[in-house]
Structures are given as structure tokens and as C-alpha cells.
PDB file of N, CA and C in Angstrom:
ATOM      1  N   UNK A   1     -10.059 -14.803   9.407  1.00  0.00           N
ATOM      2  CA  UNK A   1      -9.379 -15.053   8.141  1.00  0.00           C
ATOM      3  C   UNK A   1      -9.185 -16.542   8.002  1.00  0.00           C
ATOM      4  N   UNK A   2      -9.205 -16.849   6.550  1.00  0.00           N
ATOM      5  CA  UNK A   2      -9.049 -18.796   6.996  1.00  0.00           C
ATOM      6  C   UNK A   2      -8.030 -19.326   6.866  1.00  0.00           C
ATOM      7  N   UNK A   3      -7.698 -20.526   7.473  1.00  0.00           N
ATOM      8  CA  UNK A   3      -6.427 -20.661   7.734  1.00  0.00           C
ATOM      9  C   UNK A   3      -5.306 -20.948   6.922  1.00  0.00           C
ATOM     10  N   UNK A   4      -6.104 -21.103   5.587  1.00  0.00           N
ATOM     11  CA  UNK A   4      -5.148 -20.957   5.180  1.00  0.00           C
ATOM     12  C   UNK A   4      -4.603 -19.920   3.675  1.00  0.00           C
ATOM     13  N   UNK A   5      -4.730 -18.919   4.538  1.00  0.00           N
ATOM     14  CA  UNK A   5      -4.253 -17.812   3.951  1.00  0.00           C
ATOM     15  C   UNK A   5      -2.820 -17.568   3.914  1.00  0.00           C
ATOM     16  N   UNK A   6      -1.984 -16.869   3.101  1.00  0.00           N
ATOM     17  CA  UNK A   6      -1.183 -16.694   3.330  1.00  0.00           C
ATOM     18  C   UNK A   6      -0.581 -15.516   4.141  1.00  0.00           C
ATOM     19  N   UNK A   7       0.755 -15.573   4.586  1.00  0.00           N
ATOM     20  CA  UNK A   7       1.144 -13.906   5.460  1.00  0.00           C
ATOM     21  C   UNK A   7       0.708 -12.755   4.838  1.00  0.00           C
ATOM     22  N   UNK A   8       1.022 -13.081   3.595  1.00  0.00           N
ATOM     23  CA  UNK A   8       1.010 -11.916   2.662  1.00  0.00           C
ATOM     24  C   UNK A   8      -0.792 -11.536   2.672  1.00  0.00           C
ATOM     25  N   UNK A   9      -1.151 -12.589   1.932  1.00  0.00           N
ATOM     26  CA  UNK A   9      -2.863 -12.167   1.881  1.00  0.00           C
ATOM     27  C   UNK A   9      -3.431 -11.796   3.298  1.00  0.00           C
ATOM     28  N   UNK A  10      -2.694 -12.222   4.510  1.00  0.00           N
ATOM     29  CA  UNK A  10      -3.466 -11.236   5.769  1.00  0.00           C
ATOM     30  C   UNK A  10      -3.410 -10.032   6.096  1.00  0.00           C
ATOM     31  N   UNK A  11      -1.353  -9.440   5.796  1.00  0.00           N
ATOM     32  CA  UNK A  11      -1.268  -8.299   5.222  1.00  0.00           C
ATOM     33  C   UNK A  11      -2.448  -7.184   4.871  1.00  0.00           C
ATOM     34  N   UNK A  12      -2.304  -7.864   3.296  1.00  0.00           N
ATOM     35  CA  UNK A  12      -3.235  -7.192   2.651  1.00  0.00           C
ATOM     36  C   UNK A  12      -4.641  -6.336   3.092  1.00  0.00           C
ATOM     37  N   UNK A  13      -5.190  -7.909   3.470  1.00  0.00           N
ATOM     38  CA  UNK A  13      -6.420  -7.658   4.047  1.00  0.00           C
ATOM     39  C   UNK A  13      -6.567  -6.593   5.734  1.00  0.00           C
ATOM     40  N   UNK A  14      -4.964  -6.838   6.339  1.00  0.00           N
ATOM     41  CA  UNK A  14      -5.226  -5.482   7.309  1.00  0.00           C
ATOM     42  C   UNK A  14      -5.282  -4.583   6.838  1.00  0.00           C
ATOM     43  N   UNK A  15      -3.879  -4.338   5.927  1.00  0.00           N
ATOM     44  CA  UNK A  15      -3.647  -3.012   5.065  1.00  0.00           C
ATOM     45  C   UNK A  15      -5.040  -2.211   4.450  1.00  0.00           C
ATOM     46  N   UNK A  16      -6.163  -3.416   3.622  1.00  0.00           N
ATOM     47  CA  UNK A  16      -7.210  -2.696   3.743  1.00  0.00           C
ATOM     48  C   UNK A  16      -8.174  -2.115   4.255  1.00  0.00           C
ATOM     49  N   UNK A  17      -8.140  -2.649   5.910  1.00  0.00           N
ATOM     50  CA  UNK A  17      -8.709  -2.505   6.485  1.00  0.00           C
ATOM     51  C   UNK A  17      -8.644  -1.051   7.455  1.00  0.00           C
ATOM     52  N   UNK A  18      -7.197  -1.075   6.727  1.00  0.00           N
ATOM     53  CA  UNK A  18      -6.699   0.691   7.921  1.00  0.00           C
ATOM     54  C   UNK A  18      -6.906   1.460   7.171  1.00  0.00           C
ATOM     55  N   UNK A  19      -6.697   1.159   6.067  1.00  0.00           N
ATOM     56  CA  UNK A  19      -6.832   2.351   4.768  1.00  0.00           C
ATOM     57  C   UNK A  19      -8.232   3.076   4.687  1.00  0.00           C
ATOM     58  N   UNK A  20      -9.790   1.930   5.020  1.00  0.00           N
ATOM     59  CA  UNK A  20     -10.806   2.616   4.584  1.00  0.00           C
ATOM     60  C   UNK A  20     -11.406   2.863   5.986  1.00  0.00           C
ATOM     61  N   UNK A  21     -10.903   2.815   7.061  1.00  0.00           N
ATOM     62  CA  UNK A  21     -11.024   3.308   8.546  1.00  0.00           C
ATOM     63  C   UNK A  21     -10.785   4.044   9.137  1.00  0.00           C
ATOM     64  N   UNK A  22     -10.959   5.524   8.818  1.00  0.00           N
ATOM     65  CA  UNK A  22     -10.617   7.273   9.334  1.00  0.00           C
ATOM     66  C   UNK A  22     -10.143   7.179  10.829  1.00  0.00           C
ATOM     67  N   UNK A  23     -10.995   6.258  11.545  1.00  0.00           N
ATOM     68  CA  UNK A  23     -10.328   6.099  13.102  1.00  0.00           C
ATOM     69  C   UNK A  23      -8.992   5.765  13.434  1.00  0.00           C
ATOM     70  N   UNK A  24      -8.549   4.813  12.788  1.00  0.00           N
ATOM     71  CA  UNK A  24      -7.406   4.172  12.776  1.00  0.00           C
ATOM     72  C   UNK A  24      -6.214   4.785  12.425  1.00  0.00           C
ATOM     73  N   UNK A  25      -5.476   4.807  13.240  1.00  0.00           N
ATOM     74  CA  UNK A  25      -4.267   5.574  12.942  1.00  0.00           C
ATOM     75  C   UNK A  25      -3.402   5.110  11.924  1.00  0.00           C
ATOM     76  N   UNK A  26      -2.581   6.357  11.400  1.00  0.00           N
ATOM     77  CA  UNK A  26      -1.820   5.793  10.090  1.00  0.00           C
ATOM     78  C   UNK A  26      -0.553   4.677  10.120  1.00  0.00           C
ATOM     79  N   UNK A  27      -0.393   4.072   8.809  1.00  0.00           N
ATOM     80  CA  UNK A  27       0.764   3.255   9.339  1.00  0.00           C
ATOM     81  C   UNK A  27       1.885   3.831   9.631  1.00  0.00           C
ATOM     82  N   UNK A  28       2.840   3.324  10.215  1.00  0.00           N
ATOM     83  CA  UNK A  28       4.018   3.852  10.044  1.00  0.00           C
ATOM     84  C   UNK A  28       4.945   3.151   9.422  1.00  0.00           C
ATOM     85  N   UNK A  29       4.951   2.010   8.965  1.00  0.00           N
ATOM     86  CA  UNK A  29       5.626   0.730   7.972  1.00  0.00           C
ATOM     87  C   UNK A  29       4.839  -0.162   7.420  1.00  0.00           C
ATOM     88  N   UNK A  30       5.593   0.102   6.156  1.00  0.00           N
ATOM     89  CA  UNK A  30       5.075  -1.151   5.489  1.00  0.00           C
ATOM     90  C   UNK A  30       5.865  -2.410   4.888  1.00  0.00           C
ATOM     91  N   UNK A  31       6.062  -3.596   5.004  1.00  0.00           N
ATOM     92  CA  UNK A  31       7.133  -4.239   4.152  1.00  0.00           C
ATOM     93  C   UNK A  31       7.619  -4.148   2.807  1.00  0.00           C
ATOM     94  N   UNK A  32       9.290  -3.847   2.663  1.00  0.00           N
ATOM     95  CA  UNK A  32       9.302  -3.539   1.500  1.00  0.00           C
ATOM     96  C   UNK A  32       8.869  -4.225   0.423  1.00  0.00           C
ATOM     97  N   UNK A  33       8.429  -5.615   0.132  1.00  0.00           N
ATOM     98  CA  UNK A  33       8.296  -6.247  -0.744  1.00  0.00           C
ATOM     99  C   UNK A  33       6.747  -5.782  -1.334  1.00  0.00           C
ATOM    100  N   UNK A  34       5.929  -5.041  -0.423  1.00  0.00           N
ATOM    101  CA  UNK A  34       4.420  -4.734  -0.860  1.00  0.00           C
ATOM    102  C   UNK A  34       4.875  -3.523  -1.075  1.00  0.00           C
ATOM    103  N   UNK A  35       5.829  -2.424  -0.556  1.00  0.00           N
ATOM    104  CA  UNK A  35       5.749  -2.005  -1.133  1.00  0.00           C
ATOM    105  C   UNK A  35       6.721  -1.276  -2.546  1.00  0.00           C
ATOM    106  N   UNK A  36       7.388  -2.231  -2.959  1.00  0.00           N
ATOM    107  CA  UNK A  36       7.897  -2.516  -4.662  1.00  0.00           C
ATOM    108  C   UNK A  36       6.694  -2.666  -5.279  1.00  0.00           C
ATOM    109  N   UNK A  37       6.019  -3.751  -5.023  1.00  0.00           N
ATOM    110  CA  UNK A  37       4.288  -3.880  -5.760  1.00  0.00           C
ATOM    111  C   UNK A  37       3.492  -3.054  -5.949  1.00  0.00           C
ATOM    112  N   UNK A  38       3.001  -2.324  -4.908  1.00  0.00           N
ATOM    113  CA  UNK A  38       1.954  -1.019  -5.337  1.00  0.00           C
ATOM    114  C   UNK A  38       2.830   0.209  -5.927  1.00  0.00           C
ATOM    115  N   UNK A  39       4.157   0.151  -5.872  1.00  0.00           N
ATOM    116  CA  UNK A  39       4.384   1.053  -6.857  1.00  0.00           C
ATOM    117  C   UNK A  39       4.977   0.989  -8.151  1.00  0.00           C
ATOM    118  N   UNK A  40       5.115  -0.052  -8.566  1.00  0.00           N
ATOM    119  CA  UNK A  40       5.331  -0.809  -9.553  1.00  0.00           C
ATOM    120  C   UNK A  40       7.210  -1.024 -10.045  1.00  0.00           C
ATOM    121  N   UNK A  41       7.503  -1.189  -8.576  1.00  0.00           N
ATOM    122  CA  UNK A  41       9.051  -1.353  -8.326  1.00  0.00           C
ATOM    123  C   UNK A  41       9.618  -0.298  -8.184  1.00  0.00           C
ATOM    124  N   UNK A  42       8.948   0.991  -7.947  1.00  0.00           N
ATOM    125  CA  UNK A  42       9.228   2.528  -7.179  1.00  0.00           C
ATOM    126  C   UNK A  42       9.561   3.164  -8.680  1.00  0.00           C
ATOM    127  N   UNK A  43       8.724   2.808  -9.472  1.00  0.00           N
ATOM    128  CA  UNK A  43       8.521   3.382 -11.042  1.00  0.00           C
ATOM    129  C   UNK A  43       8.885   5.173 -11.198  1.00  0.00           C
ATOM    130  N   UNK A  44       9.544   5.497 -11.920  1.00  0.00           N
ATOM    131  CA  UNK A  44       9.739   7.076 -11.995  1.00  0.00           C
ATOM    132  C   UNK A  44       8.181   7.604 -12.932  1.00  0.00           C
ATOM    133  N   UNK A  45       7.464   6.695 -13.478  1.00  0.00           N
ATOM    134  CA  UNK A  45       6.617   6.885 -14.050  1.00  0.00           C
ATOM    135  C   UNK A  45       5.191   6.965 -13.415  1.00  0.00           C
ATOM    136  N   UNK A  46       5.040   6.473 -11.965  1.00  0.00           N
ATOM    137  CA  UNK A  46       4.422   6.336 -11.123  1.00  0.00           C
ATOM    138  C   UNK A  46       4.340   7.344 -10.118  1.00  0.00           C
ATOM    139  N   UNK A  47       5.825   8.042 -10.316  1.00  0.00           N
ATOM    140  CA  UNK A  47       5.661   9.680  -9.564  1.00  0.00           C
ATOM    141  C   UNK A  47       4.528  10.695  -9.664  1.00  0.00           C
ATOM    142  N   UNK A  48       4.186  11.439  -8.183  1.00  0.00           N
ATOM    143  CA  UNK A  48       3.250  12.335  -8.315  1.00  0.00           C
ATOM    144  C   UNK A  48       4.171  13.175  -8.020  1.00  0.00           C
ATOM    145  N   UNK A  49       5.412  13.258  -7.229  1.00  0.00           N
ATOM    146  CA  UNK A  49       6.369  14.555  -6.626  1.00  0.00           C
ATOM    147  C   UNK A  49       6.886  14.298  -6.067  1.00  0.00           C
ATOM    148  N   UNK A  50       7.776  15.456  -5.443  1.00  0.00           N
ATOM    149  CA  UNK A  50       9.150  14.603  -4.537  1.00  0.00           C
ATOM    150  C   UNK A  50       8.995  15.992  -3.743  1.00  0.00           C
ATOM    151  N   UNK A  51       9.267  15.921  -2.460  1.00  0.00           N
ATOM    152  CA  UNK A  51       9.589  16.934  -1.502  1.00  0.00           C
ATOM    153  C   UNK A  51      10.402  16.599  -0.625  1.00  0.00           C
ATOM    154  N   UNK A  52      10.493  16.881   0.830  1.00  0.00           N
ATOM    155  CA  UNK A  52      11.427  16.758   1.577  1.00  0.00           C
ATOM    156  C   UNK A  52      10.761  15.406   2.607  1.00  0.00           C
ATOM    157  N   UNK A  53      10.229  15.324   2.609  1.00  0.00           N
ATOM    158  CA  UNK A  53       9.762  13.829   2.951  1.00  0.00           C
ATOM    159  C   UNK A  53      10.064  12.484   2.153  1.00  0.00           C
ATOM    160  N   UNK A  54       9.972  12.924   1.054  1.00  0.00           N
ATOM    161  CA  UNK A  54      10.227  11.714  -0.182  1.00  0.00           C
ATOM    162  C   UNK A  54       9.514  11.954  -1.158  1.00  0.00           C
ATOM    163  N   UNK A  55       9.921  11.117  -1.592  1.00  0.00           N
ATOM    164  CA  UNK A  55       8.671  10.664  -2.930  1.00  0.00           C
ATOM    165  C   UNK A  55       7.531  10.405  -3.014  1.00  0.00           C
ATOM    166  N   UNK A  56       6.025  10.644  -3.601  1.00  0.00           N
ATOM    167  CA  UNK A  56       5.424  10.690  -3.649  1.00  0.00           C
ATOM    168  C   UNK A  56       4.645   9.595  -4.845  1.00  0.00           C
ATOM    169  N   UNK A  57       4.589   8.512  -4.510  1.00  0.00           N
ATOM    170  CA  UNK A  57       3.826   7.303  -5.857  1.00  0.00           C
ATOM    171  C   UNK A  57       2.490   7.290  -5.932  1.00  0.00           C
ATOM    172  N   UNK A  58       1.944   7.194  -7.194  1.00  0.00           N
ATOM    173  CA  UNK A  58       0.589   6.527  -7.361  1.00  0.00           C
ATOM    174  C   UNK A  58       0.600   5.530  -7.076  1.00  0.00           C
ATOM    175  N   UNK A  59      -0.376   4.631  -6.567  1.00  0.00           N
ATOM    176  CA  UNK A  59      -0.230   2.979  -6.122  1.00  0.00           C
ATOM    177  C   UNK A  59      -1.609   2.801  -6.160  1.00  0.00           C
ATOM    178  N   UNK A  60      -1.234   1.655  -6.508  1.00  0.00           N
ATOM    179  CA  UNK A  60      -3.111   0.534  -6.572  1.00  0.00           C
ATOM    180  C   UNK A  60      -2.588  -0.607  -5.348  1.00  0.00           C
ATOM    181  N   UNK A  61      -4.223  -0.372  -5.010  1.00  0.00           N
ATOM    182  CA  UNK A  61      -4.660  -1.552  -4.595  1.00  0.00           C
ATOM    183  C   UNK A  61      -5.193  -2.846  -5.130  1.00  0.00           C
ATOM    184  N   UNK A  62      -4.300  -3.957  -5.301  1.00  0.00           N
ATOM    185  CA  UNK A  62      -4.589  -5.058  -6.139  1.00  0.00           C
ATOM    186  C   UNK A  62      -5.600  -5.759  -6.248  1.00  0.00           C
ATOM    187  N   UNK A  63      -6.025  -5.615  -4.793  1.00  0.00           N
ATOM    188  CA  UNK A  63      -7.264  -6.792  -4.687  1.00  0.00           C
ATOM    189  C   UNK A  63      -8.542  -6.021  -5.428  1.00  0.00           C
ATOM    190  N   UNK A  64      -8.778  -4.838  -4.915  1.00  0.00           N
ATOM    191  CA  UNK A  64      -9.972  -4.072  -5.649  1.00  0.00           C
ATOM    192  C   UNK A  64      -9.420  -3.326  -6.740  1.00  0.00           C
ATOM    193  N   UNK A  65      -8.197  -2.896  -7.225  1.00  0.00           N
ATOM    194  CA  UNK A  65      -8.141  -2.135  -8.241  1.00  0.00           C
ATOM    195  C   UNK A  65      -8.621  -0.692  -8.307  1.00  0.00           C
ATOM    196  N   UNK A  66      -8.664   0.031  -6.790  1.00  0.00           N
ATOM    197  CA  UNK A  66      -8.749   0.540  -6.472  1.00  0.00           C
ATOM    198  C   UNK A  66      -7.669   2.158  -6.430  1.00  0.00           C
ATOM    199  N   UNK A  67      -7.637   3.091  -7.359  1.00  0.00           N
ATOM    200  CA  UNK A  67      -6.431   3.912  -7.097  1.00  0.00           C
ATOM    201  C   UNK A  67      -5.942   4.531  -5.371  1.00  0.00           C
ATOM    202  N   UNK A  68      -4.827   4.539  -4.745  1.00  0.00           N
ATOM    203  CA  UNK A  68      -4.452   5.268  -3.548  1.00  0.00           C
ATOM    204  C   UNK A  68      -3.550   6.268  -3.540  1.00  0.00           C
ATOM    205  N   UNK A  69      -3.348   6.996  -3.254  1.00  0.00           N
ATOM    206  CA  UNK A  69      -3.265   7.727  -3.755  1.00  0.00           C
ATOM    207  C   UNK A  69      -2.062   7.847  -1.975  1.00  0.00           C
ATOM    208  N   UNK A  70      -0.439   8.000  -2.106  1.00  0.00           N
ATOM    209  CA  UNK A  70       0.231   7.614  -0.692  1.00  0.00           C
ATOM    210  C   UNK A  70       1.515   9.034  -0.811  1.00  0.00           C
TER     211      UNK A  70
END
């Protein structure tokens, strides 16, 4: 990555990197500030459902614009 990237943009770029990698085990955290962003500040409009786990958001991926579906 080059150096001068920011925290955030390395983030990212792991975050994408686990996401499209079936091997890789899932996260178990993410920082809250990314994630206010992919859900567009935990939008009620962004809901897919709520169960006993939580809530359920649609979220994009910014860099590709990519839907995820979490």
C-alpha cells in the first residue's frame, strides 16, 4: 500500500480484501465510524430486518459501488 495512504483508506482496502475472500474468516469488528458510512448513519431506511442478533442494513461499498449485503 503506498505510504501515503491514509488509516482509513488501508482499512478499506483490507475490509475489501476479506469480503471477496471465502477463505478468510469473518470479521468480528468493525470501527464505528465506517460503520455509520456504509449504512448511511444506521438509516431506518436502509433496513432489511431486525431479529435477535440485530439489525440488519443494506450497505455499499464506496470504493466500487458495489451493493453488500451485512
Amino acid at each position: 500500500m503506498d505510504s501515503g495512504a491514509t488509516k482509513r483508506e488501508i482499512l478499506e482496502k483490507n475490509l475489501e480484501k476479506r469480503l471477496q475472500d471465502p477463505k478468510i474468516e469473518p470479521l468480528i469488528s468493525l470501527p464505528l465510524d465506517v460503520l455509520e458510512d456504509i449504512t448511511y448513519g444506521f438509516s431506518t431506511e436502509r433496513e432489511l430486518g431486525r431479529g435477535l442478533s440485530g439489525v440488519v442494513y443494506k450497505v455499499y461499498d464506496h470504493s466500487s459501488f458495489t451493493p453488500i449485503l451485512n
